[in-house]
C-alpha atoms as a PDB file:
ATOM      1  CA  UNK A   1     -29.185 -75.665-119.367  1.00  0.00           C
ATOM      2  CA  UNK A   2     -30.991 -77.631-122.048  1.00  0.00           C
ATOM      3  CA  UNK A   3     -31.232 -76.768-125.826  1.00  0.00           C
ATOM      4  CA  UNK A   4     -34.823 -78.010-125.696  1.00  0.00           C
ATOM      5  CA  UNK A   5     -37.163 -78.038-122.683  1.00  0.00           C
ATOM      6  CA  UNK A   6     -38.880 -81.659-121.928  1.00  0.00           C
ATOM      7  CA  UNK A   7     -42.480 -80.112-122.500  1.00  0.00           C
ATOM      8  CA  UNK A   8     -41.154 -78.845-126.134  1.00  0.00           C
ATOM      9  CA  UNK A   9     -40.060 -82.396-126.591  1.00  0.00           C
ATOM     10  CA  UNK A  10     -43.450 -84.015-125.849  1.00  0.00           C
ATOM     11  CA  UNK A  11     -45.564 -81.613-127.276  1.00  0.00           C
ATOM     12  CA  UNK A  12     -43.351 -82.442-130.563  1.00  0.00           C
ATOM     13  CA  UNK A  13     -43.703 -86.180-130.437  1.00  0.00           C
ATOM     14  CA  UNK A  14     -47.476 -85.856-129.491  1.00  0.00           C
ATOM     15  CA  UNK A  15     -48.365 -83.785-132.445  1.00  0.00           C
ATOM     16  CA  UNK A  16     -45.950 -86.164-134.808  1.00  0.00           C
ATOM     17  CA  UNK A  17     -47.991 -88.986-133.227  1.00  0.00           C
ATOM     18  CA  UNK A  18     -51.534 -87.414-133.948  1.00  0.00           C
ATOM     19  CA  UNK A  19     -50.374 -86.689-137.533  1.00  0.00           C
ATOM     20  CA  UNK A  20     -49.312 -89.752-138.418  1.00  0.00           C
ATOM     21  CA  UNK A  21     -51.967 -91.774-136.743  1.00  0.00           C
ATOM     22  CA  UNK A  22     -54.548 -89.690-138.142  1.00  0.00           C
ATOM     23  CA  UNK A  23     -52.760 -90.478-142.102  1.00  0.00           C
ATOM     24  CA  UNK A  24     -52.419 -94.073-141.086  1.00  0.00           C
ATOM     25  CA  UNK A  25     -55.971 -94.224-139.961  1.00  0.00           C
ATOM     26  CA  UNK A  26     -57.821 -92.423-143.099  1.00  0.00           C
ATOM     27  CA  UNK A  27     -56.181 -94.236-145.422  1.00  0.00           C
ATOM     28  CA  UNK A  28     -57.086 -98.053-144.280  1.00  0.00           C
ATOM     29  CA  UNK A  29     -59.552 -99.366-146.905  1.00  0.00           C
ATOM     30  CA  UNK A  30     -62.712-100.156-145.156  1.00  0.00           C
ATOM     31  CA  UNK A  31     -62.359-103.994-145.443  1.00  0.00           C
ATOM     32  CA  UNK A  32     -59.782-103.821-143.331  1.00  0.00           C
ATOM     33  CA  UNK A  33     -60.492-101.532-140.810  1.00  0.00           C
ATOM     34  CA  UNK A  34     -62.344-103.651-138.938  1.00  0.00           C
ATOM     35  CA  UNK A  35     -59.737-106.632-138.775  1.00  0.00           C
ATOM     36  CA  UNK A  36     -57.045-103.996-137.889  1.00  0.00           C
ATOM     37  CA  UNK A  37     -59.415-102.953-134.776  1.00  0.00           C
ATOM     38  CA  UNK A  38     -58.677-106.203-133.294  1.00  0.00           C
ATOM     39  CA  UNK A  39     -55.361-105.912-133.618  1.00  0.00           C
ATOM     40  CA  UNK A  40     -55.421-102.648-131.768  1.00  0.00           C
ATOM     41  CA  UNK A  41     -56.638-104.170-128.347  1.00  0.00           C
ATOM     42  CA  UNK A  42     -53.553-105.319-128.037  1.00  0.00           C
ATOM     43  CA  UNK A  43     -51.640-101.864-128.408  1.00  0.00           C
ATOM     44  CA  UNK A  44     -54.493-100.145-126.501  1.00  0.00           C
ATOM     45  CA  UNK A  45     -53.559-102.399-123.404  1.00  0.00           C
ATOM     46  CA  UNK A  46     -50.037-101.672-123.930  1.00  0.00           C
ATOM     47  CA  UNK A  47     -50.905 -98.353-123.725  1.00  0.00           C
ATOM     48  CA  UNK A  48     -52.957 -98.218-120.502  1.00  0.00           C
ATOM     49  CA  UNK A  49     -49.517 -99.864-118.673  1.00  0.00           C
ATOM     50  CA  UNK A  50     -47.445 -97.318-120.247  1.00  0.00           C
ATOM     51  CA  UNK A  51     -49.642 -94.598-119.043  1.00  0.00           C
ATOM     52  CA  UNK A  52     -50.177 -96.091-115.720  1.00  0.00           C
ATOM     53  CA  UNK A  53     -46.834 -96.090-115.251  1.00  0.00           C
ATOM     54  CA  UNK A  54     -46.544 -92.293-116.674  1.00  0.00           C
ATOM     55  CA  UNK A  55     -48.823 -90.847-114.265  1.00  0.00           C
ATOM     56  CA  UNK A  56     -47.236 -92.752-111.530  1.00  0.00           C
ATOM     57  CA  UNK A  57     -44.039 -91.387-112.132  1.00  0.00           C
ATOM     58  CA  UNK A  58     -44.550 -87.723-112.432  1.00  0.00           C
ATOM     59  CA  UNK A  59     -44.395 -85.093-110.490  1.00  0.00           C
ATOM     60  CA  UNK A  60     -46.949 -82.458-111.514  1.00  0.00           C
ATOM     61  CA  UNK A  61     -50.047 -81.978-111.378  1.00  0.00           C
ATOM     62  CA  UNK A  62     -50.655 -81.757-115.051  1.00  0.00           C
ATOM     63  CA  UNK A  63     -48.565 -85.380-115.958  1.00  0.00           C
ATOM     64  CA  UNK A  64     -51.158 -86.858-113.260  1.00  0.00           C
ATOM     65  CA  UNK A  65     -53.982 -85.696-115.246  1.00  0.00           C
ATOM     66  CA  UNK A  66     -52.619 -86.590-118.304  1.00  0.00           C
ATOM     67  CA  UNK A  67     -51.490 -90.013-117.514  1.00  0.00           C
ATOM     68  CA  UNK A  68     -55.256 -90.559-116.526  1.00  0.00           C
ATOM     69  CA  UNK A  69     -56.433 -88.953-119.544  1.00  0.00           C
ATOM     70  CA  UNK A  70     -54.794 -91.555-121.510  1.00  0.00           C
ATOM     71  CA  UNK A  71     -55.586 -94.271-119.230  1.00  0.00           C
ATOM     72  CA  UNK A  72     -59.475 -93.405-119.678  1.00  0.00           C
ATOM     73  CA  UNK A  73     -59.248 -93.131-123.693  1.00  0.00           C
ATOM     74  CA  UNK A  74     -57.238 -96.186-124.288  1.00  0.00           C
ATOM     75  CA  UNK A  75     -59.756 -98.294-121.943  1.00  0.00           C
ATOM     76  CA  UNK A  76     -62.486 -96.311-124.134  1.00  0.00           C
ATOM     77  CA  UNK A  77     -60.584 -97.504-127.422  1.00  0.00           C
ATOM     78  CA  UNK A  78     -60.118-101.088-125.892  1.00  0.00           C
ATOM     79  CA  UNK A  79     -63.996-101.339-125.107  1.00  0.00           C
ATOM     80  CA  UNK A  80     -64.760 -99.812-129.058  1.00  0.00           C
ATOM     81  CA  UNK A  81     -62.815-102.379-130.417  1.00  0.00           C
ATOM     82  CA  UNK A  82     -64.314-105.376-128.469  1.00  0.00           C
ATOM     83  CA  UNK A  83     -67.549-103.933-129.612  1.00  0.00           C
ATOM     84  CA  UNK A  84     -66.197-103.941-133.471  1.00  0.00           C
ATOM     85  CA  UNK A  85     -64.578-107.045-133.361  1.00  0.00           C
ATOM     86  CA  UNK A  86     -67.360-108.417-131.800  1.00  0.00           C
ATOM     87  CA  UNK A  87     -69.993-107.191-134.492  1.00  0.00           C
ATOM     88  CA  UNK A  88     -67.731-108.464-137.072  1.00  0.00           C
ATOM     89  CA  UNK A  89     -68.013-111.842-135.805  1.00  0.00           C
ATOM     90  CA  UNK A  90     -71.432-111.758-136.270  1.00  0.00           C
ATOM     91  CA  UNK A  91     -71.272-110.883-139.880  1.00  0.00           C
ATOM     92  CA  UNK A  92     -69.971-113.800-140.470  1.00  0.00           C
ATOM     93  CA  UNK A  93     -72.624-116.132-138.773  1.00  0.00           C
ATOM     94  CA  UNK A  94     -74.547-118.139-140.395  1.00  0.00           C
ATOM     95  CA  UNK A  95     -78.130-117.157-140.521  1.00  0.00           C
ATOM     96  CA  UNK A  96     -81.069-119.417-139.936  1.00  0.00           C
ATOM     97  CA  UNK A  97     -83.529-120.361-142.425  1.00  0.00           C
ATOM     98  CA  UNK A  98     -87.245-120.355-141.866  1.00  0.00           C
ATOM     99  CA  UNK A  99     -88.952-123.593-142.533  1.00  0.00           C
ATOM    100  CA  UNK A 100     -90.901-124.195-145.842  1.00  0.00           C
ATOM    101  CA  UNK A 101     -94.811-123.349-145.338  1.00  0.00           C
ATOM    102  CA  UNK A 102     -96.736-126.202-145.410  1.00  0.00           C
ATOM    103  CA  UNK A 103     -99.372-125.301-147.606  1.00  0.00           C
ATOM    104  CA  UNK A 104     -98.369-127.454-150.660  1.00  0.00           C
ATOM    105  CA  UNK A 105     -97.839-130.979-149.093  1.00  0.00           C
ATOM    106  CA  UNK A 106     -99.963-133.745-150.565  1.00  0.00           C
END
């Protein structure tokens, strides 16, 4: 017999993870957040393969869903931060100038 069941595990390390993520998140200046939402493509897709292969793995019912639960909101998070990055980007573009009227040419 175990000391702690596996469900008592996870539920431990998922509420650890939502506390700290939630602290790490809230207190990223805003100048950065953006910048830093690029960066988390990278972990999002790392995250979809992880929970592919969690909800491949499992037995029940309930890992199934969850493994596709986490598979929809990290493609959701991947999408968000294409969208950010991508809006970023465009801060940064130069912006056209309209031509001089030419009203006041001799």
């Amino acid at each position: 017999m175990e000391a702690i069941s596996p469900l008592l595990m996870n539920l431990i390390i998922f509420v650890l993870a939502v506390y700290v993520g939630y602290h790490v998140v809230w207190n990223v200046t805003p100048a950065l957040h953006t910048p830093l939402m690029a960066v988390t493509n990278a972990i999002s897709a790392i995250v979809i393969v992880g929970a592919m292969l969690a909800a491949a793995l499992t037995d029940t019912p309930l890992g199934k869903v969850m493994g596709v639960l986490a598979v929809a909101l990290a493609a959701v998070n991947v999408f968000g931060g294409f969208l950010v990055t991508r809006r970023m980007l465009e801060m940064f573009k130069k912006k056209e100038r309209k031509a001089p009227a030419d009203g006041g040419a001799k």
